[in-house]
N, C-alpha and C. Protein backbone atom coordinates (compact mmCIF):
# COMPACT_ATOMS: atom_id res chain seq x y z
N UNK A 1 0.83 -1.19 0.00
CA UNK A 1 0.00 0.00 0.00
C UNK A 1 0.87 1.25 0.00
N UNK A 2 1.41 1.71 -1.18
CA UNK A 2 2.29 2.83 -1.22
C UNK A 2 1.98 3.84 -2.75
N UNK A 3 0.61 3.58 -2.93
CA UNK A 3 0.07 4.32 -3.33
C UNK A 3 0.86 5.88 -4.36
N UNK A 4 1.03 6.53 -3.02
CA UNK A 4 1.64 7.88 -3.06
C UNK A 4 2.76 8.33 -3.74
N UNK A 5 3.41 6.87 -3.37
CA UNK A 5 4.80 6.97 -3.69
C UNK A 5 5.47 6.19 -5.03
N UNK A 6 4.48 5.18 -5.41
CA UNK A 6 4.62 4.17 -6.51
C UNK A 6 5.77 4.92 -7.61
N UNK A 7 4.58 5.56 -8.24
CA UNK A 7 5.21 6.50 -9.36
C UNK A 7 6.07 7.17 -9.58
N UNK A 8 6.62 7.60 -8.50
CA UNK A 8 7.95 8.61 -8.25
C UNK A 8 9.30 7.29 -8.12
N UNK A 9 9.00 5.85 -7.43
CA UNK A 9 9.78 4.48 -7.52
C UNK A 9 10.00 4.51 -9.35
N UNK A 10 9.16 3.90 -9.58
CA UNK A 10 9.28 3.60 -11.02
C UNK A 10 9.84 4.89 -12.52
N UNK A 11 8.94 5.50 -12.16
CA UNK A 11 9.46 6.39 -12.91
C UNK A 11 11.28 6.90 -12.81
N UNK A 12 12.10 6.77 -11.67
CA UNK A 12 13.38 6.62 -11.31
C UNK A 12 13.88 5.70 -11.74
N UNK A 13 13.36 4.46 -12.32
CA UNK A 13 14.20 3.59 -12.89
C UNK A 13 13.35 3.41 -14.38
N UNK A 14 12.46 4.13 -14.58
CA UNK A 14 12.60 3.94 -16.57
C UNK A 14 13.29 5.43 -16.38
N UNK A 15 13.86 5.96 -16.27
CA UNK A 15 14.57 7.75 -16.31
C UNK A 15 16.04 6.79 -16.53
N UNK A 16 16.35 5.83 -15.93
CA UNK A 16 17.57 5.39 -15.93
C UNK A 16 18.10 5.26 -17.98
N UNK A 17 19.31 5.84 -18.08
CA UNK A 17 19.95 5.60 -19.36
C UNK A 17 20.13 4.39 -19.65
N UNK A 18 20.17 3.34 -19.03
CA UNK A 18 20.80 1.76 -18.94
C UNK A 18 19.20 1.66 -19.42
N UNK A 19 18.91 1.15 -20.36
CA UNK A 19 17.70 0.42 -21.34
C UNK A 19 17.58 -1.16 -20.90
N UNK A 20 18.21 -1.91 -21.29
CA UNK A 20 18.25 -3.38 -21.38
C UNK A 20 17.89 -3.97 -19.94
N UNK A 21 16.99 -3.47 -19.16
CA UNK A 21 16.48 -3.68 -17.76
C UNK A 21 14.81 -4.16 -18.20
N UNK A 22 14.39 -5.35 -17.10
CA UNK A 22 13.02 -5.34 -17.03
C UNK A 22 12.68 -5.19 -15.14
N UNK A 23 11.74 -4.57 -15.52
CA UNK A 23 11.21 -3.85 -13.92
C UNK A 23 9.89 -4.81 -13.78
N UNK A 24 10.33 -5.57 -12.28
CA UNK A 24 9.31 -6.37 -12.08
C UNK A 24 8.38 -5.64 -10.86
N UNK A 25 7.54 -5.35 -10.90
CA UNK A 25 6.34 -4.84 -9.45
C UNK A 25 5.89 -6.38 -9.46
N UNK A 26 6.02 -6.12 -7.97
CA UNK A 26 5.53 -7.50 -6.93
C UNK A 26 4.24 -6.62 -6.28
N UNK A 27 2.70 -7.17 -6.51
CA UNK A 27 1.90 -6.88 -5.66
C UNK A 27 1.40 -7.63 -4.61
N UNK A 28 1.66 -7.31 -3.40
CA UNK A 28 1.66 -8.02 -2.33
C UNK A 28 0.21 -8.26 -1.82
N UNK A 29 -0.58 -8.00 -2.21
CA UNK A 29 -2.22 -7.89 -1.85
C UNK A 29 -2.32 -6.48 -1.33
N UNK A 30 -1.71 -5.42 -2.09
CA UNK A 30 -2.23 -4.26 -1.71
C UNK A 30 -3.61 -4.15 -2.30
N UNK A 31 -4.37 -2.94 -1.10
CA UNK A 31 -5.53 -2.57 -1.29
C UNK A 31 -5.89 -1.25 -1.53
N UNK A 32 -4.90 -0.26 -2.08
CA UNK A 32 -5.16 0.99 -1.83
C UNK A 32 -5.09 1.63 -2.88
N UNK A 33 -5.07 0.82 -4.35
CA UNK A 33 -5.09 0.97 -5.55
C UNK A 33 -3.29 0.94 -6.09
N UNK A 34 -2.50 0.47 -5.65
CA UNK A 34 -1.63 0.08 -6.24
C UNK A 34 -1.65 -0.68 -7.03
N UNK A 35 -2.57 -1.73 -6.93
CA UNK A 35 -2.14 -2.53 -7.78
C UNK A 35 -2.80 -2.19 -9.16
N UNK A 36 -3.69 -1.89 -9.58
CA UNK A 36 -4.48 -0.93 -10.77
C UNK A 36 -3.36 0.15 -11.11
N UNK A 37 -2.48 0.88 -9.99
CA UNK A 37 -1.68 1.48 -10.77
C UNK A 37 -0.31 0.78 -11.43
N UNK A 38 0.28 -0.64 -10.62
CA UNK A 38 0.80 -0.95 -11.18
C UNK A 38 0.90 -2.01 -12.10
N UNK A 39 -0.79 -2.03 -12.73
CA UNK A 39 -1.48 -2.71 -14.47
C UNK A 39 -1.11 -1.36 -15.11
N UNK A 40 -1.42 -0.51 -14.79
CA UNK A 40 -1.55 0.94 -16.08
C UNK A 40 0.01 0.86 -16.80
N UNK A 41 0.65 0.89 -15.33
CA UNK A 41 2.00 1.38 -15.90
C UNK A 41 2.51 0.18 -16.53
N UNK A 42 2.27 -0.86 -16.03
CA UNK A 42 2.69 -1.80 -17.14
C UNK A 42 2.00 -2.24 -18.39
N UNK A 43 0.79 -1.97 -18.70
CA UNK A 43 -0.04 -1.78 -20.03
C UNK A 43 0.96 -0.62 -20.56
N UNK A 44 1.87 0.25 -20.61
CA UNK A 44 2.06 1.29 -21.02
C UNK A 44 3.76 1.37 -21.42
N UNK A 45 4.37 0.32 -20.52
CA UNK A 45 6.04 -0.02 -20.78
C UNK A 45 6.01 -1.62 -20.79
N UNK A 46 7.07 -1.78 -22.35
CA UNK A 46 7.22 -2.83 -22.64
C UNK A 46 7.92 -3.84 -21.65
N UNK A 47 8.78 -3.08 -20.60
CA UNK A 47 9.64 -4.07 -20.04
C UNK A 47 9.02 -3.73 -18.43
N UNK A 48 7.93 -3.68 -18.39
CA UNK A 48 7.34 -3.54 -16.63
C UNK A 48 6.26 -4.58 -16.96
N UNK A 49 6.36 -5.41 -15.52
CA UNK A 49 5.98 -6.60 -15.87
C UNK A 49 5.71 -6.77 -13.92
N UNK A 50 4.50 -7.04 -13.80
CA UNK A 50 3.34 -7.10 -13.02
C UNK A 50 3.41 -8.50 -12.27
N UNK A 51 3.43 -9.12 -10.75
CA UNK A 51 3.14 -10.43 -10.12
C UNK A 51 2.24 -9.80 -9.20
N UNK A 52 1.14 -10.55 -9.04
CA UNK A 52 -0.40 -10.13 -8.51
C UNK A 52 -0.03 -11.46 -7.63
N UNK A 53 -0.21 -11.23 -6.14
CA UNK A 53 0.08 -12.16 -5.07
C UNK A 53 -0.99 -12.11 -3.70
N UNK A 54 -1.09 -12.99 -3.04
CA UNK A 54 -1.76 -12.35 -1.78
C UNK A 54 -1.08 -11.98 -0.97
N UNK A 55 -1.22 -11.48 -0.19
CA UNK A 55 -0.18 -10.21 0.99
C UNK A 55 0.60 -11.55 1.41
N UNK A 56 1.99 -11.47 1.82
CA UNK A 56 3.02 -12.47 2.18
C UNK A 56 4.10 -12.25 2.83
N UNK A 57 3.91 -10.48 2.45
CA UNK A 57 5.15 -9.52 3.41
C UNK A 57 6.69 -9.50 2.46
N UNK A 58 7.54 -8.73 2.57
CA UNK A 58 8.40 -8.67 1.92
C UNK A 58 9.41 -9.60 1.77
N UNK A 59 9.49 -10.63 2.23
CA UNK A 59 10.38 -11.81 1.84
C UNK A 59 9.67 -12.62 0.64
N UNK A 60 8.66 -12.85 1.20
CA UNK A 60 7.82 -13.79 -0.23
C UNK A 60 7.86 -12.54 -1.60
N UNK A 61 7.67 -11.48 -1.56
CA UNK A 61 7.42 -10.72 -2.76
C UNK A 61 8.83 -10.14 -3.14
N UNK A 62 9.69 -10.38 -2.69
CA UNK A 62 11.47 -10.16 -2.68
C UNK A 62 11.51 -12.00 -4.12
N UNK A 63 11.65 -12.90 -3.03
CA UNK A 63 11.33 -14.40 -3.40
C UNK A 63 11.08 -14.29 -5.41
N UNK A 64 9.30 -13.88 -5.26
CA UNK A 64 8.60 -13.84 -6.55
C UNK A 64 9.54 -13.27 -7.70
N UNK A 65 10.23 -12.31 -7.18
CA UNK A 65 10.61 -11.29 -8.05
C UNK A 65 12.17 -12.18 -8.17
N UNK A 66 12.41 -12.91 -7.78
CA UNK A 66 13.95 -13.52 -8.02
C UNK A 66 13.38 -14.82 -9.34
N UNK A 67 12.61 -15.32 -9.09
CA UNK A 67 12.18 -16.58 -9.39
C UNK A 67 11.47 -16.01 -10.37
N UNK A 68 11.04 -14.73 -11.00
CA UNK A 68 10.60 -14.16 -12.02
C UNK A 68 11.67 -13.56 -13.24
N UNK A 69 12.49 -12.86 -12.35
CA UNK A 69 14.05 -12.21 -13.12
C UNK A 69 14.24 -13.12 -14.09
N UNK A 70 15.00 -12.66 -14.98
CA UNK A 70 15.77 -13.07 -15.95
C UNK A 70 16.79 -12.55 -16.34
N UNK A 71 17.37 -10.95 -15.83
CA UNK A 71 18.68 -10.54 -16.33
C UNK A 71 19.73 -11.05 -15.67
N UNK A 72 21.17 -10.91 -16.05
CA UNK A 72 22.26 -11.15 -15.47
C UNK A 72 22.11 -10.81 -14.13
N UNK A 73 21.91 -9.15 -13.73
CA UNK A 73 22.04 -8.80 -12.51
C UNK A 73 20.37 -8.56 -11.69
N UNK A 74 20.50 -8.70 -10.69
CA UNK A 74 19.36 -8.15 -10.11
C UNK A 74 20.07 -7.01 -9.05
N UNK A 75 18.95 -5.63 -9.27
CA UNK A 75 18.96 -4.67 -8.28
C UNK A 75 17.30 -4.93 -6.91
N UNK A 76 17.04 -4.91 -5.90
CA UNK A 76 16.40 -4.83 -5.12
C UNK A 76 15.87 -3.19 -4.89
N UNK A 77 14.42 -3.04 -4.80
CA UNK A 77 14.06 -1.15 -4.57
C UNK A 77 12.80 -1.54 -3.67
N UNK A 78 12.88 -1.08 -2.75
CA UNK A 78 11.34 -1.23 -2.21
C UNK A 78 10.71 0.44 -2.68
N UNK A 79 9.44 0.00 -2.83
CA UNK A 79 8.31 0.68 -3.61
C UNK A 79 7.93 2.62 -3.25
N UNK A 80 8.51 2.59 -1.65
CA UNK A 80 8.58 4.16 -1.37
C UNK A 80 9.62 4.76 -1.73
N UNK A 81 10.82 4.02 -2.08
CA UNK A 81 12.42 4.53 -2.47
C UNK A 81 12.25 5.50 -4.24
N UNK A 82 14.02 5.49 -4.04
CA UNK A 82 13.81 6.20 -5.39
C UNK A 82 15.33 6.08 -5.95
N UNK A 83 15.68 5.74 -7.32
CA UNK A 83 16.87 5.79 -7.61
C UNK A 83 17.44 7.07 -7.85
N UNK A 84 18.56 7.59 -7.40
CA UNK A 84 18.73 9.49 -7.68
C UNK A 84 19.47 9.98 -8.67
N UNK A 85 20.23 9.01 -9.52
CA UNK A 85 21.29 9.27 -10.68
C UNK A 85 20.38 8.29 -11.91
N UNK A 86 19.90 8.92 -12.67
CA UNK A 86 19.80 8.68 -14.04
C UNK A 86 20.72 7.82 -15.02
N UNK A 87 22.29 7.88 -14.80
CA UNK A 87 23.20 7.46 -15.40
C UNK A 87 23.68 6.23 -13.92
N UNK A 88 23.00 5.97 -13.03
CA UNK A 88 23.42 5.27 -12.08
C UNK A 88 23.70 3.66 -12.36
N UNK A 89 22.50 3.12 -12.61
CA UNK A 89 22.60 1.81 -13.49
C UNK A 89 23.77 1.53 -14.44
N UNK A 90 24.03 2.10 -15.71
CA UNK A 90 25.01 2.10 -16.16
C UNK A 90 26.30 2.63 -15.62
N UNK A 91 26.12 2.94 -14.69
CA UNK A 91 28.04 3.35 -13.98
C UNK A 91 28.02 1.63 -13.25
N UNK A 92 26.62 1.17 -13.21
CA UNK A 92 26.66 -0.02 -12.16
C UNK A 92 27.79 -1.29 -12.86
N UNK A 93 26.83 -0.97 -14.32
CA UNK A 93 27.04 -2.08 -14.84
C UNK A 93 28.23 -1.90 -15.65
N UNK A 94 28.41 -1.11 -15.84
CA UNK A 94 30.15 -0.55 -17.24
C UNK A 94 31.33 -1.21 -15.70
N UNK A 95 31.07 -1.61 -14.53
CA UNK A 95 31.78 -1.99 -13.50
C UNK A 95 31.79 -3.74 -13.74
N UNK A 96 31.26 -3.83 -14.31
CA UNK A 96 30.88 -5.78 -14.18
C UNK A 96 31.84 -6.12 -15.25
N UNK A 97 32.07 -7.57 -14.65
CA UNK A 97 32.71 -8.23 -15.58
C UNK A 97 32.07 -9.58 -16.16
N UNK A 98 32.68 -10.91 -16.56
CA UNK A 98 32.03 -12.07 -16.08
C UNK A 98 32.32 -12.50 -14.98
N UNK A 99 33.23 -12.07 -13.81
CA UNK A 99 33.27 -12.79 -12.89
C UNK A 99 33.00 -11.80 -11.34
N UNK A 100 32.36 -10.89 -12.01
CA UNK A 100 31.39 -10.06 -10.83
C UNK A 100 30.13 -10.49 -10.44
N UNK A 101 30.24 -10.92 -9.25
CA UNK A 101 29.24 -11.29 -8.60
C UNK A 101 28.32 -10.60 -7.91
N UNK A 102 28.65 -9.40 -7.33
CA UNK A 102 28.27 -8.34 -6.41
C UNK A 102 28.76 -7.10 -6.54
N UNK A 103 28.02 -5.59 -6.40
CA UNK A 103 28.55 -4.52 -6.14
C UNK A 103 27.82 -3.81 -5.06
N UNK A 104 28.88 -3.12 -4.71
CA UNK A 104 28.05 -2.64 -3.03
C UNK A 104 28.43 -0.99 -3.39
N UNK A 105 27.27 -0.33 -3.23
CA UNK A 105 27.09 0.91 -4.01
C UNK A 105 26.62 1.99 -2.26
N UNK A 106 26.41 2.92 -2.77
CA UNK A 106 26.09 3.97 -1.39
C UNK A 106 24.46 4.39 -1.38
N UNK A 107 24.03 4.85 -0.13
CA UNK A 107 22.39 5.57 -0.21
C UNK A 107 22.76 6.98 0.52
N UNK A 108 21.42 7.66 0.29
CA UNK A 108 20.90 8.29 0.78
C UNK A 108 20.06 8.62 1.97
N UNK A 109 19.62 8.78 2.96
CA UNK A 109 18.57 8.71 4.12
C UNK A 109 18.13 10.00 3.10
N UNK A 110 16.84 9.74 3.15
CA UNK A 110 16.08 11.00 2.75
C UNK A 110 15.00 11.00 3.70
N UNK A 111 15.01 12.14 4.45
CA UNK A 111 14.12 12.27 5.61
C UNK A 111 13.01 13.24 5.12
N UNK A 112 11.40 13.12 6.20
CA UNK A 112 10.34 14.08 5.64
C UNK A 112 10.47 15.26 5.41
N UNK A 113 11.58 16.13 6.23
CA UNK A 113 11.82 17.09 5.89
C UNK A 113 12.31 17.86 4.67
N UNK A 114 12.68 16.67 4.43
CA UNK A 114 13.84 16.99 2.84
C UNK A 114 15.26 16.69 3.49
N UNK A 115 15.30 16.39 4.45
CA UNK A 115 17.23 16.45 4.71
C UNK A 115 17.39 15.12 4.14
N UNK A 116 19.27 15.55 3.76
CA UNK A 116 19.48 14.30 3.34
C UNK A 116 20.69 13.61 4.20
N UNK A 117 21.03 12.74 4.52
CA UNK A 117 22.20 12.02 5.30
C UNK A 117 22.95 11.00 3.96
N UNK A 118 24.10 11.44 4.42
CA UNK A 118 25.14 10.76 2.88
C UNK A 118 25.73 10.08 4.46
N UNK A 119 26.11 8.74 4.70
CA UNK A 119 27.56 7.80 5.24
C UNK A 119 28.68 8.72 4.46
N UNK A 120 29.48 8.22 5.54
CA UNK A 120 31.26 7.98 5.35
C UNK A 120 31.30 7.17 3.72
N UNK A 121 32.01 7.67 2.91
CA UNK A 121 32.50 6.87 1.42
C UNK A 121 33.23 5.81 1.92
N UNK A 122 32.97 4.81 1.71
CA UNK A 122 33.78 3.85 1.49
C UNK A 122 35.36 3.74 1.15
N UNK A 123 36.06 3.22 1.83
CA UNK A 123 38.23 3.73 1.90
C UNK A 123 37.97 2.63 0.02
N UNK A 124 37.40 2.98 -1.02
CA UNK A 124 37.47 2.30 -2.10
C UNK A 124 39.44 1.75 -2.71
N UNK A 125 39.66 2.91 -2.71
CA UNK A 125 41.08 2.42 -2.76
C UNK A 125 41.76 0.95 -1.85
N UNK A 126 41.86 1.28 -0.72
CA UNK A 126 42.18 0.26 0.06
C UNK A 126 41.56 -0.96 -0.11
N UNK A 127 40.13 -0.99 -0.23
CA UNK A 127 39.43 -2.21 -0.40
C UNK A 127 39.97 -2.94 -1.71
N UNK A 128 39.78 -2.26 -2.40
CA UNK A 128 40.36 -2.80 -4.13
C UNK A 128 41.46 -3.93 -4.01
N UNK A 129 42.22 -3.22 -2.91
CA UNK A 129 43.58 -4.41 -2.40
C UNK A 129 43.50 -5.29 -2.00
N UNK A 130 42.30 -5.64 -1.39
CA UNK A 130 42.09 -6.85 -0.55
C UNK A 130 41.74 -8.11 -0.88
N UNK A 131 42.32 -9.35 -0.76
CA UNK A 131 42.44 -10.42 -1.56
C UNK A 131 40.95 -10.92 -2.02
N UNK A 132 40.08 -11.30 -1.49
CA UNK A 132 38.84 -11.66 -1.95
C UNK A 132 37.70 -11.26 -1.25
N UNK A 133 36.55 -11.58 -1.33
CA UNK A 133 34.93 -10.98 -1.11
C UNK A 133 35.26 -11.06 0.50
N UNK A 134 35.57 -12.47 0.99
CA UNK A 134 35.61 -12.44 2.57
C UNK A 134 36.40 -11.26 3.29
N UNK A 135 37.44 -10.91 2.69
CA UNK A 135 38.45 -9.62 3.34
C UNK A 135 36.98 -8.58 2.85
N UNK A 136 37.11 -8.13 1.94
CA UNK A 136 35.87 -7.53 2.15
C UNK A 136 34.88 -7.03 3.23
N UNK A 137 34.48 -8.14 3.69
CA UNK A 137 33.58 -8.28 3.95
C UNK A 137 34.11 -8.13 5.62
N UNK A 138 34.78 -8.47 5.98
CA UNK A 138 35.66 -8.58 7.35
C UNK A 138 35.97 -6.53 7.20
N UNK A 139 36.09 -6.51 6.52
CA UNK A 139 36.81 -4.67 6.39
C UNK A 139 35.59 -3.95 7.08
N UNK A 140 34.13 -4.35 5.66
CA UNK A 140 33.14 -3.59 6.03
C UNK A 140 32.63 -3.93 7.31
N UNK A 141 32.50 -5.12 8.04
CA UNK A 141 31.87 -5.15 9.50
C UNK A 141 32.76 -4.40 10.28
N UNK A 142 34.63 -4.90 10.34
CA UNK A 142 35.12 -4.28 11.05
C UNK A 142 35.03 -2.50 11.31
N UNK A 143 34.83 -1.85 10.44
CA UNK A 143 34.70 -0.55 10.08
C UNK A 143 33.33 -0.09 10.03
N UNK A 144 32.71 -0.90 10.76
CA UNK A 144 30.92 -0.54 10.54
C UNK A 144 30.40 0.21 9.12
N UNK A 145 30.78 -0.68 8.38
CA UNK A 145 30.54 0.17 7.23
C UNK A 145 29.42 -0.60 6.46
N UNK A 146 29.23 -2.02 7.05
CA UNK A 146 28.38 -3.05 6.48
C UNK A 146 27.05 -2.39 6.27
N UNK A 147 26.73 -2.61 5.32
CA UNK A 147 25.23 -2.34 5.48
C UNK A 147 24.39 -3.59 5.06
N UNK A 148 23.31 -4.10 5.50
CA UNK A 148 22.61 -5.22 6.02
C UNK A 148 21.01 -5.14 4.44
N UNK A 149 21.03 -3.83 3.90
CA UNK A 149 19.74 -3.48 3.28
C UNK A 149 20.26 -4.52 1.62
N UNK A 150 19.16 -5.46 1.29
CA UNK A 150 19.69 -5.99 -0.22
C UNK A 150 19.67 -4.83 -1.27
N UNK A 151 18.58 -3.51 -0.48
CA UNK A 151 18.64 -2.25 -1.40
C UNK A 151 20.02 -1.87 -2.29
N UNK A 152 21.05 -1.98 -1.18
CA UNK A 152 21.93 -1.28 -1.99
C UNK A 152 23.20 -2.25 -2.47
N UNK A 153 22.92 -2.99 -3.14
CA UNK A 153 23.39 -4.44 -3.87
C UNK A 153 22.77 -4.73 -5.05
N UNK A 154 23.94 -4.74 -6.28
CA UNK A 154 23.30 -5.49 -7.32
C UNK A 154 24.18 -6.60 -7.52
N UNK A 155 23.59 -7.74 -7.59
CA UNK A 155 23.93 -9.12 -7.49
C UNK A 155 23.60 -10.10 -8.65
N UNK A 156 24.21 -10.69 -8.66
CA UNK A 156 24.69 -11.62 -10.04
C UNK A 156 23.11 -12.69 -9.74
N UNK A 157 22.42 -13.11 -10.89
CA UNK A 157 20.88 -13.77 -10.52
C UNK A 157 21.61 -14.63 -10.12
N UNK A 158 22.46 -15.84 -11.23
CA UNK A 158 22.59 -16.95 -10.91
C UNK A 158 23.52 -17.77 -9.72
N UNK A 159 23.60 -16.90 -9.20
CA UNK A 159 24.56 -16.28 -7.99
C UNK A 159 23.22 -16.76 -6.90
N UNK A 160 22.40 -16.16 -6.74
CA UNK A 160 21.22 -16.43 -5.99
C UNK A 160 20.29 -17.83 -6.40
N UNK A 161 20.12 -17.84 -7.38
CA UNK A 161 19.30 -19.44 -7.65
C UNK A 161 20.40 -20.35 -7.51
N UNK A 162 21.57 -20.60 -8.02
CA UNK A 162 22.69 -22.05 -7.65
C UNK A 162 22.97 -21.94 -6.49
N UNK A 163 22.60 -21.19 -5.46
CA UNK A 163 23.01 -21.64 -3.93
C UNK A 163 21.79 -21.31 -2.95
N UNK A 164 20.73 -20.93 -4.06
CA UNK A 164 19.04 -21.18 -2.81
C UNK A 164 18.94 -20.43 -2.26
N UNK A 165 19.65 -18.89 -2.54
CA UNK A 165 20.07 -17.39 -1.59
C UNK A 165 18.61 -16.83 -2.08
N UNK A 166 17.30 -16.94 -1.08
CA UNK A 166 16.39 -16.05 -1.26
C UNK A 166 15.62 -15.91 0.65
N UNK A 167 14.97 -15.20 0.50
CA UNK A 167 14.52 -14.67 1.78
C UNK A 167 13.73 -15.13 2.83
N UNK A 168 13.76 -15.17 4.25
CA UNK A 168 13.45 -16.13 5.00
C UNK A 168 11.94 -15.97 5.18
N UNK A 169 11.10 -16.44 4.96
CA UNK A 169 9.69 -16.09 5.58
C UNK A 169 9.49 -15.88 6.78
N UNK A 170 8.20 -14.87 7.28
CA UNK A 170 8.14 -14.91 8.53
C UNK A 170 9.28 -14.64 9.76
N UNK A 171 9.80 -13.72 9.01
CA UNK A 171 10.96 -13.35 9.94
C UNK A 171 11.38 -11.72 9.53
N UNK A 172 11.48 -11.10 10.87
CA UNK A 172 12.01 -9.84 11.04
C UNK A 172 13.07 -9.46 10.24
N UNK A 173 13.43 -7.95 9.87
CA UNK A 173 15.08 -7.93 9.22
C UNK A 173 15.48 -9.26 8.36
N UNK A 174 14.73 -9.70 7.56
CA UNK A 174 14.96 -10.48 6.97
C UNK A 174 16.17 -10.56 5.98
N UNK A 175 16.85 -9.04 5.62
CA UNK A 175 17.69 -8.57 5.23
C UNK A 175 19.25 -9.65 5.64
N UNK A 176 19.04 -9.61 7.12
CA UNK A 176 19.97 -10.01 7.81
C UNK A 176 20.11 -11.56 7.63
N UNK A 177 19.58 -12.43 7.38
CA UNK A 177 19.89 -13.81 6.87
C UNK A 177 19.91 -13.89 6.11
N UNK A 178 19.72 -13.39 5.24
CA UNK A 178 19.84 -12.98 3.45
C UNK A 178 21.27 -12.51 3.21
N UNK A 179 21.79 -11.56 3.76
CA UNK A 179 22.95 -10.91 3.46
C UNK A 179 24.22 -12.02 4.02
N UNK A 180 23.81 -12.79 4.94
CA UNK A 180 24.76 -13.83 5.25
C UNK A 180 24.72 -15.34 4.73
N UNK A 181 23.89 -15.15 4.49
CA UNK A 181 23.84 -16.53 3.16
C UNK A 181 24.56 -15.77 1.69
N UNK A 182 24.06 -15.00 1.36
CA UNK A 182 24.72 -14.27 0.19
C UNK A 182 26.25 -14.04 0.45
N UNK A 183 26.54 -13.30 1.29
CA UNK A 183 27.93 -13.59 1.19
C UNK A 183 29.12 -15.05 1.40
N UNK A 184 28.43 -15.53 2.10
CA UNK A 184 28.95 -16.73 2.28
C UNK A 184 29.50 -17.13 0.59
N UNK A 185 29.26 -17.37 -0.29
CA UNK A 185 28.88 -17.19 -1.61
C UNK A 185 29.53 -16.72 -2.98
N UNK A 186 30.03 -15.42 -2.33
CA UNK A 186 30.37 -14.03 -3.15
C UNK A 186 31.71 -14.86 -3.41
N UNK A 187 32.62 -14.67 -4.93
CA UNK A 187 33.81 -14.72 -4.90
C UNK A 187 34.06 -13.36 -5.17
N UNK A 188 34.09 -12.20 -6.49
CA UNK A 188 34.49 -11.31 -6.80
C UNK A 188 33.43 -10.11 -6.19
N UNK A 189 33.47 -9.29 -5.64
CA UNK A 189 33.19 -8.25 -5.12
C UNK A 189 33.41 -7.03 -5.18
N UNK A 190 32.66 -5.76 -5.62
CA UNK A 190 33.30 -4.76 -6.06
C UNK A 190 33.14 -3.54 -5.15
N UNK A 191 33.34 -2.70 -4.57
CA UNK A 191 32.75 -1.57 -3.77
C UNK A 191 32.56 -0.29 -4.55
N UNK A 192 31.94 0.74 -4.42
CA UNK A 192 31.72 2.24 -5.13
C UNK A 192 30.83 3.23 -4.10
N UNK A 193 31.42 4.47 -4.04
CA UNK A 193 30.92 5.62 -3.40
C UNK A 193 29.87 6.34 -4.42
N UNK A 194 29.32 4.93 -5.39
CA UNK A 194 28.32 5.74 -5.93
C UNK A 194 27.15 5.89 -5.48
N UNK A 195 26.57 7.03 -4.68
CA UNK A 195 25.53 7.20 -3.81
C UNK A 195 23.90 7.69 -5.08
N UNK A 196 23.55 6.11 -5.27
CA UNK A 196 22.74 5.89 -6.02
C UNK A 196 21.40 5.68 -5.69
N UNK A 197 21.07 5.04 -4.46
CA UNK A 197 20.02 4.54 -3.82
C UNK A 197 19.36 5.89 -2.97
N UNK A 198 18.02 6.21 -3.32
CA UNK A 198 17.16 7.11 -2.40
C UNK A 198 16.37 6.37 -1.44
N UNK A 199 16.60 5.90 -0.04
CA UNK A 199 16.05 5.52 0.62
C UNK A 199 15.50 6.55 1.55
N UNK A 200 14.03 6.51 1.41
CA UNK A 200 13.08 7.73 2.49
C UNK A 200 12.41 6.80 3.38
């Protein structure tokens, strides 16, 4: 039920320059006319593409949308967010290789007021040095730099279906068993201070 905010989500990622994307809306059994808005908009773009579900909460409609994908990478957006760089996607992806598995990108806090909160950039240099995903990954906890949201991760699909990496039902922060099964996982890993993600 995010109504308000739908359109300002979506419309942030067809604005994106990177074309070769399909945008999946997961409707969770909203009742507040989302889901009528998100038939229009997909009657209207070739690559928005509609799962009509009964309410299941955000792990099952996370789930749908994996087991629906079909591109190389998947990005994660929940429905009040907003992507803030136009050219963001493609800085994502001109970063991939074939043996990129993951990129861990930056957000925004966008608060009601309008303020915005940017994190500490990422020491990108230093990380670059570090032998594989696990150093990584040891850097960002040690340095509280981890962030736990699948928001700001774009991740290799088949990366997630060959090792069963999808979301726990019925469980809180579900983020958080997700992100540790996923890394467990990761070989190549990339980091960027590209502060791409509008999370309000």
């Amino acid at each position: 039920n995010v109504m308000p905010y739908l359109e300002r989500c979506v419309n942030s990622v067809l604005n994106q320059t990177y074309k070769e994307i399909e945008i999946i809306l997961i409707d969770d059994g909203s009742t507040d006319g989302s889901s009528e808005l998100c038939d229009r908009i997909a009657n209207s773009e070739t690559n928005v593409f509609v799962v009509h579900q009964r309410n299941q909460g955000a792990s099952e409609a996370r789930n749908a949308g994996i087991r629906q994908a079909k591109g190389e990478y998947i990005i994660f957006m929940d429905s009040d967010d907003e992507w803030l760089i136009d050219n963001g996607l493609e800085s994502l992806i001109e970063k991939t290789d074939a043996t990129t598995d993951l990129i861990v990108f930056r957000h925004v806090d966008i608060w009601k007021n309008g303020r915005k909160t940017l994190l500490a950039k990422y020491d990108v240099e230093n990380i670059s040095t570090l032998p594989d995903a696990q150093a990584v990954f040891s850097h960002l906890v040690l340095t509280q730099q981890f962030q736990m949201s699948a928001c700001f991760l774009l991740v290799r699909r088949t990366l997630l279906l060959s090792n069963d990496i999808f979301f726990p039902i019925g469980y809180i922060s579900e983020d958080i068993y997700w992100s540790m099964h996923l890394w467990q996982h990761v070989r190549k890993v990339l980091v960027t201070n590209l502060y791409f993600y509008g999370y309000h």
